[in-house]
Structures are given as C-alpha cells and as structure tokens.
N, C-alpha and C. Protein backbone atom coordinates (compact mmCIF):
# COMPACT_ATOMS: atom_id res chain seq x y z
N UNK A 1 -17.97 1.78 -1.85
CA UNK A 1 -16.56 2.13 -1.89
C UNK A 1 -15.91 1.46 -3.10
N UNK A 2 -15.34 2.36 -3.57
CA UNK A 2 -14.06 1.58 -4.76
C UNK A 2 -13.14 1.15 -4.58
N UNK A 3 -12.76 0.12 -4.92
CA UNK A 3 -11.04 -1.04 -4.41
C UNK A 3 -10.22 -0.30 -5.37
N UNK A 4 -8.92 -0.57 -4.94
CA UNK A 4 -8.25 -0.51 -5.52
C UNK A 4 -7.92 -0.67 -6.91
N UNK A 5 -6.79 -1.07 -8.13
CA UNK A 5 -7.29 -1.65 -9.13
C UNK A 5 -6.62 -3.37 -8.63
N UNK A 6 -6.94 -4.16 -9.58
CA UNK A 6 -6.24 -5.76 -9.18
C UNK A 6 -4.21 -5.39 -9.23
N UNK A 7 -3.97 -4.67 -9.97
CA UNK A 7 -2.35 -4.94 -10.33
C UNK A 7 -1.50 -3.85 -8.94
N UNK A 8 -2.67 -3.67 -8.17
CA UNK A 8 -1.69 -3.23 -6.76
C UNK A 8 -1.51 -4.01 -5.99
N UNK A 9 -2.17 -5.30 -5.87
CA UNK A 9 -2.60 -6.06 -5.51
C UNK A 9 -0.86 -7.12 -5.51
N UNK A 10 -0.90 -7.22 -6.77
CA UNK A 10 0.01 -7.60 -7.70
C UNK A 10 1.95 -7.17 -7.06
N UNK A 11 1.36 -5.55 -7.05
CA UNK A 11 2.78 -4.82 -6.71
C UNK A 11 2.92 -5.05 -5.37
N UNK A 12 1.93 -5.16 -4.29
CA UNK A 12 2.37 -4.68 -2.95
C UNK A 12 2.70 -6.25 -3.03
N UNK A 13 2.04 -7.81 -3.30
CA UNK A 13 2.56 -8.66 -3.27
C UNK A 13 4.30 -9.23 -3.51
N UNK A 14 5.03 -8.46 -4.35
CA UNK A 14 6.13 -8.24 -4.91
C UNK A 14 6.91 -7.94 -4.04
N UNK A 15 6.42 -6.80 -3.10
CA UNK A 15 7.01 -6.08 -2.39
C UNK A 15 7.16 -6.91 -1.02
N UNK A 16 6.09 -7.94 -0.79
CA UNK A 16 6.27 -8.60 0.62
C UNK A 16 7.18 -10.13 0.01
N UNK A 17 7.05 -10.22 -1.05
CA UNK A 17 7.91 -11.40 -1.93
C UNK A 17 9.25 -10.85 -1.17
N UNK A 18 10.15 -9.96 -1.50
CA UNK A 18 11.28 -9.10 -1.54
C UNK A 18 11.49 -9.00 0.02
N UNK A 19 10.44 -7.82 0.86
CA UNK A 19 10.48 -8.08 1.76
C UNK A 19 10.72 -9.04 2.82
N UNK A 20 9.85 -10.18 3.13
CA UNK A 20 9.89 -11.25 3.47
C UNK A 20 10.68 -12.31 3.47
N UNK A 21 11.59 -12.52 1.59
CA UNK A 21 12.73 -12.91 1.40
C UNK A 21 14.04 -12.37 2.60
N UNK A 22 14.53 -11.14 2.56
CA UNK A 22 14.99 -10.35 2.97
C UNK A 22 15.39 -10.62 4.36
N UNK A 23 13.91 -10.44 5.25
CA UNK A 23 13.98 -10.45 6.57
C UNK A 23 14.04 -11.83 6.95
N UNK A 24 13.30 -12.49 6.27
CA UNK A 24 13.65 -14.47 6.68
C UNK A 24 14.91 -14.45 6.65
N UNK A 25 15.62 -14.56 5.08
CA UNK A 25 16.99 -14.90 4.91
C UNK A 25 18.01 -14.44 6.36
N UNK A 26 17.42 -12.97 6.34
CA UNK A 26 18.67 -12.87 7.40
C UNK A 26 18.28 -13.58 9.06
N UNK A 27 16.88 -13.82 9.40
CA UNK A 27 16.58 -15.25 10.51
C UNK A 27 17.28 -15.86 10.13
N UNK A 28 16.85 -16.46 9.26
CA UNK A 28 17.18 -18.19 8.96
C UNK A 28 19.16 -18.27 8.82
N UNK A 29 19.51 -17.07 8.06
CA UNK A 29 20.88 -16.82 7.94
C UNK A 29 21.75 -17.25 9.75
N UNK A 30 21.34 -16.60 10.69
CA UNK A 30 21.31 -16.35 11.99
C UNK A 30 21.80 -17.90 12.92
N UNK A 31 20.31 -18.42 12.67
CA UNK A 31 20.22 -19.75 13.05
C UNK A 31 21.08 -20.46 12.40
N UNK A 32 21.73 -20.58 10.82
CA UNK A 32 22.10 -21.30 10.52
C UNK A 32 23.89 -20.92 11.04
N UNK A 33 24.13 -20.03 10.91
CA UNK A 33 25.40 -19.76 11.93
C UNK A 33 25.73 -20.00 13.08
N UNK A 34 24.50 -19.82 13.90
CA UNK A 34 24.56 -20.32 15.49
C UNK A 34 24.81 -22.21 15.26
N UNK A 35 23.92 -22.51 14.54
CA UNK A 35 24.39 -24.37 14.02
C UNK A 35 25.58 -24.50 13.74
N UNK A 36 26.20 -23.74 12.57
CA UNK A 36 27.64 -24.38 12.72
C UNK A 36 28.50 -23.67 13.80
N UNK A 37 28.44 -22.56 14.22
CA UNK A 37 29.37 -22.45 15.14
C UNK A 37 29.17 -23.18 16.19
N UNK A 38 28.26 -23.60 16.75
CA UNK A 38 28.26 -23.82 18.44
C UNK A 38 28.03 -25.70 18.41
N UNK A 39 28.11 -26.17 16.87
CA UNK A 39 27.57 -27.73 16.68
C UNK A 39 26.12 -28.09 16.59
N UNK A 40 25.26 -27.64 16.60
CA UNK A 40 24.02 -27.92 17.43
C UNK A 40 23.29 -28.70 16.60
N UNK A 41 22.22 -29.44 16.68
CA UNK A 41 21.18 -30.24 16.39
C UNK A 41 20.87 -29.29 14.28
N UNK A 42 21.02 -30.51 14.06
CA UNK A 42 20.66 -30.30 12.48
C UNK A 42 19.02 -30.18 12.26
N UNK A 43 18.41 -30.29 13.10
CA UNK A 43 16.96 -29.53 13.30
C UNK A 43 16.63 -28.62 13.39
N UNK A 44 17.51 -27.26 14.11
CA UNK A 44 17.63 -26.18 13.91
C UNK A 44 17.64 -25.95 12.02
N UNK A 45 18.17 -26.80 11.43
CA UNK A 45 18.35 -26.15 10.30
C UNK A 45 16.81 -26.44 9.76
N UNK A 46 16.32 -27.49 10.04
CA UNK A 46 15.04 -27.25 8.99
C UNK A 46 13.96 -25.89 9.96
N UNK A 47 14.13 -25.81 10.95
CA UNK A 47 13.28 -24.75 11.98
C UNK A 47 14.20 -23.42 11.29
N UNK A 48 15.21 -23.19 10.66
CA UNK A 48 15.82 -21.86 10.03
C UNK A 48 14.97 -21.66 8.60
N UNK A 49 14.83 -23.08 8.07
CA UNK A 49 13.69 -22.94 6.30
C UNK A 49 12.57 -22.93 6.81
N UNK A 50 11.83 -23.50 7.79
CA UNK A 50 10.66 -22.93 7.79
C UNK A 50 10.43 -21.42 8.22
N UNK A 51 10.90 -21.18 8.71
CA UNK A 51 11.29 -19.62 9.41
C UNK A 51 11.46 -19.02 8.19
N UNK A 52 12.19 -19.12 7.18
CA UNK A 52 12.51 -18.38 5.86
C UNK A 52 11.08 -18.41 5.31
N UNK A 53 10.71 -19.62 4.89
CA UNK A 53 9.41 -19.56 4.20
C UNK A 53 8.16 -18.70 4.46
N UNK A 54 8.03 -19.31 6.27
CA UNK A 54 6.99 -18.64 7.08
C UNK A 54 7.10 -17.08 6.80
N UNK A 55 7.86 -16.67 6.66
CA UNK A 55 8.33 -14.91 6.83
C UNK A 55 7.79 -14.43 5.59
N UNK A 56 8.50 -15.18 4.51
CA UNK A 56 7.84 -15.02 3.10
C UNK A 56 6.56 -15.36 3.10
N UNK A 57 5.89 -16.11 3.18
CA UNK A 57 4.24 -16.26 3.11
C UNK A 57 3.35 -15.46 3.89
N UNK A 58 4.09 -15.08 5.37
CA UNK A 58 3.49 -13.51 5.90
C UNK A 58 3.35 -12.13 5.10
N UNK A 59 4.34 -12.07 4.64
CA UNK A 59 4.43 -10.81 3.98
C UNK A 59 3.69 -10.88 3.05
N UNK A 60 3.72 -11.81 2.31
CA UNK A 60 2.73 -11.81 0.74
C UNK A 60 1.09 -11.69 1.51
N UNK A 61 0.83 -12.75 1.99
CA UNK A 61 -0.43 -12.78 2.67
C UNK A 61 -0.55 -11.12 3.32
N UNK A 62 0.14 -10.59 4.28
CA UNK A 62 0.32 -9.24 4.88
C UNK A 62 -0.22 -8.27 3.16
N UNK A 63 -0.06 -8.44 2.05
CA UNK A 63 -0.41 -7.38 1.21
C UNK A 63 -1.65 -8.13 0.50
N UNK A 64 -1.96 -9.13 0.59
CA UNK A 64 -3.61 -9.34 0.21
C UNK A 64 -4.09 -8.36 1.48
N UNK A 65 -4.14 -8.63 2.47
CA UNK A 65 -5.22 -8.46 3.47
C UNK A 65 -5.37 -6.73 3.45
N UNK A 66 -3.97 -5.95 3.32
CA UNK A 66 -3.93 -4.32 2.88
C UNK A 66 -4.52 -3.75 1.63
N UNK A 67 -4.36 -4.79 0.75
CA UNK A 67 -5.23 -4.84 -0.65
C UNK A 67 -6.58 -4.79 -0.56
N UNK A 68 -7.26 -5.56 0.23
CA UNK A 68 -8.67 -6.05 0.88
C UNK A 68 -9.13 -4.27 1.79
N UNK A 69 -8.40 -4.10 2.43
CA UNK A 69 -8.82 -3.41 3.53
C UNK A 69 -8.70 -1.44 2.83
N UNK A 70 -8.52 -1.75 1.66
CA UNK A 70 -8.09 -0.18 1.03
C UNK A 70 -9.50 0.16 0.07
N UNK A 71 -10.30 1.46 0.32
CA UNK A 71 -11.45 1.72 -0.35
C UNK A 71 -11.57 3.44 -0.03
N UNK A 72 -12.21 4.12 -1.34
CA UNK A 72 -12.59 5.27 -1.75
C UNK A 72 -13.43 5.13 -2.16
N UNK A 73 -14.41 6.78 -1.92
CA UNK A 73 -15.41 7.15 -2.46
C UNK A 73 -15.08 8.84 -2.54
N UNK A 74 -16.14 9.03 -4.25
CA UNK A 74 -16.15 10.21 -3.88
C UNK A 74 -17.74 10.61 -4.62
N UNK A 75 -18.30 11.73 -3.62
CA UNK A 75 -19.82 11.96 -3.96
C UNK A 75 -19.98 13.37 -3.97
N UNK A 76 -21.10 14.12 -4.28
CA UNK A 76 -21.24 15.21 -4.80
C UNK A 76 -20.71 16.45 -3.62
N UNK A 77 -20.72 15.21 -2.27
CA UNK A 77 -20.69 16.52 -1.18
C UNK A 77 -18.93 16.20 -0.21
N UNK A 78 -18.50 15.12 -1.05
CA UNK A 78 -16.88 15.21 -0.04
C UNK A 78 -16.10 13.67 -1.05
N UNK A 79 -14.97 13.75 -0.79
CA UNK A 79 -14.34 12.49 -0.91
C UNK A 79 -13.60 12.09 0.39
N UNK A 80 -13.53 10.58 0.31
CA UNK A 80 -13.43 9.60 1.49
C UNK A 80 -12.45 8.38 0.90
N UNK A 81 -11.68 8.41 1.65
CA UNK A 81 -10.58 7.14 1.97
C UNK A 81 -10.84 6.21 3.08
N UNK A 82 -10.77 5.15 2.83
CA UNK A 82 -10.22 3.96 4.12
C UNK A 82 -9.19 3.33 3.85
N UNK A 83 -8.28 3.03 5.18
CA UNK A 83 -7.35 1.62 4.88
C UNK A 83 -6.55 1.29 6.28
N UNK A 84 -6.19 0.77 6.47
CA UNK A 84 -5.48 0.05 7.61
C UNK A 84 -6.18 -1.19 8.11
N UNK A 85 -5.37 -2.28 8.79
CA UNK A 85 -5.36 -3.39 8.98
C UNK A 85 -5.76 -3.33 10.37
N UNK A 86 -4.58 -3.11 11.05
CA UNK A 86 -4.43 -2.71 12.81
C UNK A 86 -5.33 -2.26 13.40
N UNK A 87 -5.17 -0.47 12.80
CA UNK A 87 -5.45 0.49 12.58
C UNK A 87 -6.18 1.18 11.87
N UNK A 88 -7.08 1.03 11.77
CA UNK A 88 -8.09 1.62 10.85
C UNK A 88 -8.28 3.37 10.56
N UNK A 89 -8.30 3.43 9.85
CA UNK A 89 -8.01 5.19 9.23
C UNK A 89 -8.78 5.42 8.34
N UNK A 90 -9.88 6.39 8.37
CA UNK A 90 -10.41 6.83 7.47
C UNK A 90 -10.65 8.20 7.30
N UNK A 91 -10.55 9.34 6.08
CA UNK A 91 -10.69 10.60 6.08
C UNK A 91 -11.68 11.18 5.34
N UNK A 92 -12.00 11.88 5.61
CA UNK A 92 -13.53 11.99 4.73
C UNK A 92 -12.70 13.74 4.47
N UNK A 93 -12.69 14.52 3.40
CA UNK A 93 -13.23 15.65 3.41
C UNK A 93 -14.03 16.43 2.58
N UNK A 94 -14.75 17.50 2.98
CA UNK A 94 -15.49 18.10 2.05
C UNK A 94 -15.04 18.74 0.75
N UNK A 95 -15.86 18.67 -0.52
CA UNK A 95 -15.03 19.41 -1.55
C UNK A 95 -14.94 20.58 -1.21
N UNK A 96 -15.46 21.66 -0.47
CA UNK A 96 -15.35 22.79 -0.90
C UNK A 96 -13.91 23.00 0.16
N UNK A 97 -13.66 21.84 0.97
CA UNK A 97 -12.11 22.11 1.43
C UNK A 97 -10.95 21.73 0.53
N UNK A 98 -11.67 21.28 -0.38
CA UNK A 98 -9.96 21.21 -1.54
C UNK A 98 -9.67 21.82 -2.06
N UNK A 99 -7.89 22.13 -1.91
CA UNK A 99 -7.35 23.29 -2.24
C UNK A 99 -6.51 22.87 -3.82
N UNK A 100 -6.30 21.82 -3.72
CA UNK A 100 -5.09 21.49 -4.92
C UNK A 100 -5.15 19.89 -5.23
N UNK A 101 -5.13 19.54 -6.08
CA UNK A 101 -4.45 18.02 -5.99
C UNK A 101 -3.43 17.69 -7.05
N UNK A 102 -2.91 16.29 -6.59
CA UNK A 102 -1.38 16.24 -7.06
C UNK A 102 -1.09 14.84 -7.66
N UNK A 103 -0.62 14.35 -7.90
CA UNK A 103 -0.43 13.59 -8.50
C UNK A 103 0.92 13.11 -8.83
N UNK A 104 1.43 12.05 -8.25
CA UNK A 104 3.26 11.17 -8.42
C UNK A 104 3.10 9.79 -9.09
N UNK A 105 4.08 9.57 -9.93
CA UNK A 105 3.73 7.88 -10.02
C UNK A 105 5.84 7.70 -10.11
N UNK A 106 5.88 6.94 -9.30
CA UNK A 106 7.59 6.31 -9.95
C UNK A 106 7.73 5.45 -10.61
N UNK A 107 9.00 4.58 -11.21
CA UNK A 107 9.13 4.15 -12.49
C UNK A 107 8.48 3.00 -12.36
N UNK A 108 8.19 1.88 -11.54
CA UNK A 108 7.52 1.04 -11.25
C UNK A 108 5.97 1.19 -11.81
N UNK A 109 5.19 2.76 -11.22
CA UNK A 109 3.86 2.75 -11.32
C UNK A 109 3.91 2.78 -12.93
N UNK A 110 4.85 3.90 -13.47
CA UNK A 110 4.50 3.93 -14.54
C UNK A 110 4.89 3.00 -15.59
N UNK A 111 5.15 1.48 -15.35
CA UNK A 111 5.31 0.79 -16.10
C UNK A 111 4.00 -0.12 -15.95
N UNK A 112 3.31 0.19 -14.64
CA UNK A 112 1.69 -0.20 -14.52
C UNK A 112 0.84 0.85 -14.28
N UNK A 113 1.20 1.45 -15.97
CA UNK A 113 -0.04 2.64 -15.28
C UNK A 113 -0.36 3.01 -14.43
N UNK A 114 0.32 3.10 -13.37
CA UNK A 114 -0.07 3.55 -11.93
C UNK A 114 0.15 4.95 -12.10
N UNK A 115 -0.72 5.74 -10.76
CA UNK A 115 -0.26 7.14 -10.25
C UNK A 115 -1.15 6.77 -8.56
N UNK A 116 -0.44 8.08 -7.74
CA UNK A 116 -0.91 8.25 -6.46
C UNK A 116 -1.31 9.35 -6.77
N UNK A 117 -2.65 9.85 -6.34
CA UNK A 117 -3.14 11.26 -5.80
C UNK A 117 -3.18 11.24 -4.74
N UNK A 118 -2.74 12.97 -3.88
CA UNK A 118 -3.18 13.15 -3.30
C UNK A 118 -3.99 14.24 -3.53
N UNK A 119 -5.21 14.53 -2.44
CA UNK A 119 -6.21 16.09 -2.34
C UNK A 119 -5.65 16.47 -1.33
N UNK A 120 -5.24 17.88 -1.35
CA UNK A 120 -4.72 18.81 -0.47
C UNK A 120 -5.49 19.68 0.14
N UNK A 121 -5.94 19.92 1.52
CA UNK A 121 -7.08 20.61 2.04
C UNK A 121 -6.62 21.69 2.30
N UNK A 122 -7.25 23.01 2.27
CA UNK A 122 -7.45 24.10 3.19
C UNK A 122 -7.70 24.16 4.37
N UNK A 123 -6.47 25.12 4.90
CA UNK A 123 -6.94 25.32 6.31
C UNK A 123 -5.68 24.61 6.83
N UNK A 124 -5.02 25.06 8.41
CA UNK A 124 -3.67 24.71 9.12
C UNK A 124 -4.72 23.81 9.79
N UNK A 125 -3.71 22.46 9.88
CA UNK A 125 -4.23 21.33 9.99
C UNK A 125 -5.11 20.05 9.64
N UNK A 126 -5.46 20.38 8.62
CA UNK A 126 -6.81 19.64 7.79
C UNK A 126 -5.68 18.52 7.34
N UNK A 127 -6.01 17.63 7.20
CA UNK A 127 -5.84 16.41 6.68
C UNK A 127 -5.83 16.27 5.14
N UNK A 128 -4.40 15.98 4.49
CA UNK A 128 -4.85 15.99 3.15
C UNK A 128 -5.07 13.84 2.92
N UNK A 129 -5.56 14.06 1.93
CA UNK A 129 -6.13 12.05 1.45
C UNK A 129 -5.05 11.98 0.36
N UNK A 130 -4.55 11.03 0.36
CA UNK A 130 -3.65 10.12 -0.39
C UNK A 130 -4.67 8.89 -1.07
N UNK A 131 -4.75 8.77 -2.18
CA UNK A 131 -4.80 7.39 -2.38
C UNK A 131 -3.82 6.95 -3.51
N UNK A 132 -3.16 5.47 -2.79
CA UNK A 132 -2.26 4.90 -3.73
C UNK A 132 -2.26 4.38 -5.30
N UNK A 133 -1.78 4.10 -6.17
CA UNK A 133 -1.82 3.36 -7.29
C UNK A 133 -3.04 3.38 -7.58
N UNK A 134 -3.37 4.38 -7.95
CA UNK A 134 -4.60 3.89 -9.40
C UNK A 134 -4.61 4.60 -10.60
N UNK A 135 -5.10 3.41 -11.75
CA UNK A 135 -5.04 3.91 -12.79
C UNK A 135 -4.80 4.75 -13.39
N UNK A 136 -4.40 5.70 -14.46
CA UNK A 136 -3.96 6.80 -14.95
C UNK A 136 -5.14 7.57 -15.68
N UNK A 137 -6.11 6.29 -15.98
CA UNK A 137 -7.65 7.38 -16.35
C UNK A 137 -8.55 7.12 -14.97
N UNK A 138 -8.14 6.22 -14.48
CA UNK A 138 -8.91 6.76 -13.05
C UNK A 138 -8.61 8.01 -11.88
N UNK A 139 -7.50 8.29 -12.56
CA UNK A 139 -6.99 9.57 -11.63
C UNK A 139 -7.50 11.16 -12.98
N UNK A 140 -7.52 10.87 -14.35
CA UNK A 140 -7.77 11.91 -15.00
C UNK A 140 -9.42 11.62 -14.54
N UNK A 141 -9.96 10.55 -14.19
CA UNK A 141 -11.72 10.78 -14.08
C UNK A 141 -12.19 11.81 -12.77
N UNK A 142 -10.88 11.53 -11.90
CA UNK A 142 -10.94 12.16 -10.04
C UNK A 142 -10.91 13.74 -10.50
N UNK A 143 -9.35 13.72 -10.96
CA UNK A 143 -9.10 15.26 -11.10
C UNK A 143 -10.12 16.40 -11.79
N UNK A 144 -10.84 15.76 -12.85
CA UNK A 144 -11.48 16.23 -13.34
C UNK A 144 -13.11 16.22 -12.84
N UNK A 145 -13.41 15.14 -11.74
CA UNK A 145 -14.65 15.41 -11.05
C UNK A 145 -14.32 16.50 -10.14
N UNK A 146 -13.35 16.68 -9.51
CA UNK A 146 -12.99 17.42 -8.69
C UNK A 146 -12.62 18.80 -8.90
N UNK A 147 -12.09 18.90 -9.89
CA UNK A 147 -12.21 19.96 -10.56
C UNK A 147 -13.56 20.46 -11.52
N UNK A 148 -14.71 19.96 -11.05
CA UNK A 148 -15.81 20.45 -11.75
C UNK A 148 -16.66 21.47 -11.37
N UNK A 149 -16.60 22.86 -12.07
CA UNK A 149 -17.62 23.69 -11.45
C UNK A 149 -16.57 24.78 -11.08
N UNK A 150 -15.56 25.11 -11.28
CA UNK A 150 -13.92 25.63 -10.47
C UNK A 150 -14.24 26.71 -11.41
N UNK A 151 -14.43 26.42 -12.74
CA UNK A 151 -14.44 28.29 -13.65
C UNK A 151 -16.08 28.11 -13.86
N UNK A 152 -16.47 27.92 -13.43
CA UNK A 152 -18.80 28.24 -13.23
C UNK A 152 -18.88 29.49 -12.84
C-alpha cells in the first residue's frame, strides 16, 4: 500500500492545532467563568489549562494516527483505498468499473501541491474512492494509469 505524501501529515496536524485550540479554549473558557462567578477553588483554573492543552495534544496526535491509518493501491486488475481509525473502511474497485475520475484541490492544497481524486464507478450504487491530498504528479501518474488502454 502507498501512504500518503509526509505534508498531509503536516496539514491535517494544523487542522487539529486549530481544532483543538478552539474546542479546549471554549472548555477551559467555561471553567474559568464558573471560577469567577461562583468563587471557587483556584485549582479549577490550572484543571481549565490542562484541559486546554490536553484537547490540543489530542487533536494533533488524533491526525498522526489518521495519517498512519490512510493507504492505496492500484494494480492491473482494480484500485483500493483504506482509512479509518474507529472504523475501518476499505474499497476496492475493479477498473473496468471506472467510469470517470475527478480531481479538486482548494487554496490550501494548492499552495502544497496537493489535489484529491476521486474514481467514479459505474452502476446505481457502486461506491466511488476518494483519496485525499496527493501530489499533483502523483495524481497525473493515477489518471493516466487509469486511463490506459481507453482509445486501444
């Protein structure tokens, strides 16, 4: 299976930085209001920063372990995704079920070379595969394996 590249690694970390900030601050925000309004023990306040911190070091840690747990393949007879933590998800489909693929990146990816493909299957109900952030010649290497053999 192929990982991801390292600089998603990078982004989803960012994102639980932000995140984590976010959702602590407004804990720790909480507790520290219930302290001054009601008087209470100035211990609460250091149990409100660790609470801030803790939240932040989940989240970051929370996007190594999604980083870790994300892998593709693709071989002469299908392409295949994995990823989830919880939840584990994986889709395998055959090439001769791909109908289209696509390709998004927003301003973020494209300031790290990023793009998302997805492969779009044939057929009501088929499962199309997403994979996130990768490279911009690793997605011209996909499209173009995938598209091989299409005017033969």
């Amino acid at each position: 299976m192929e990982k991801l590249p390292t600089s998603v690694r990078t982004l989803w970390r960012l994102g639980g930085l932000i995140t984590g900030t976010l959702i602590g601050a407004g804990v720790a925000g909480a507790i520290v209001v219930m302290v001054v309004l009601n008087d209470l023990s100035t211990v609460l306040l250091a149990l409100a920063a660790l609470l801030f911190l803790g939240t932040i070091g989940l989240w970051v840690w929370w996007a190594d372990v999604r980083y870790r747990n994300w892998g593709w393949l693709i071989t002469d007879r299908w392409i295949e995704a994995k990823h989830g933590v919880l939840a584990r998800h994986r889709v395998v489909i055959p090439r001769n079920r791909i109908q289209t693929v696509t390709t998004n990146s927003g301003p973020v990816d494209r300031m790290l070379d990023l793009e998302t493909i997805t492969v779009h299957t044939a057929g009501a109900g088929a499962p199309n595969l997403t994979i996130p952030h990768l490279t911009t010649a690793t997605v011209a290497r996909i499209r173009s394996s995938l598209g091989h053999g299409v005017d033969d």
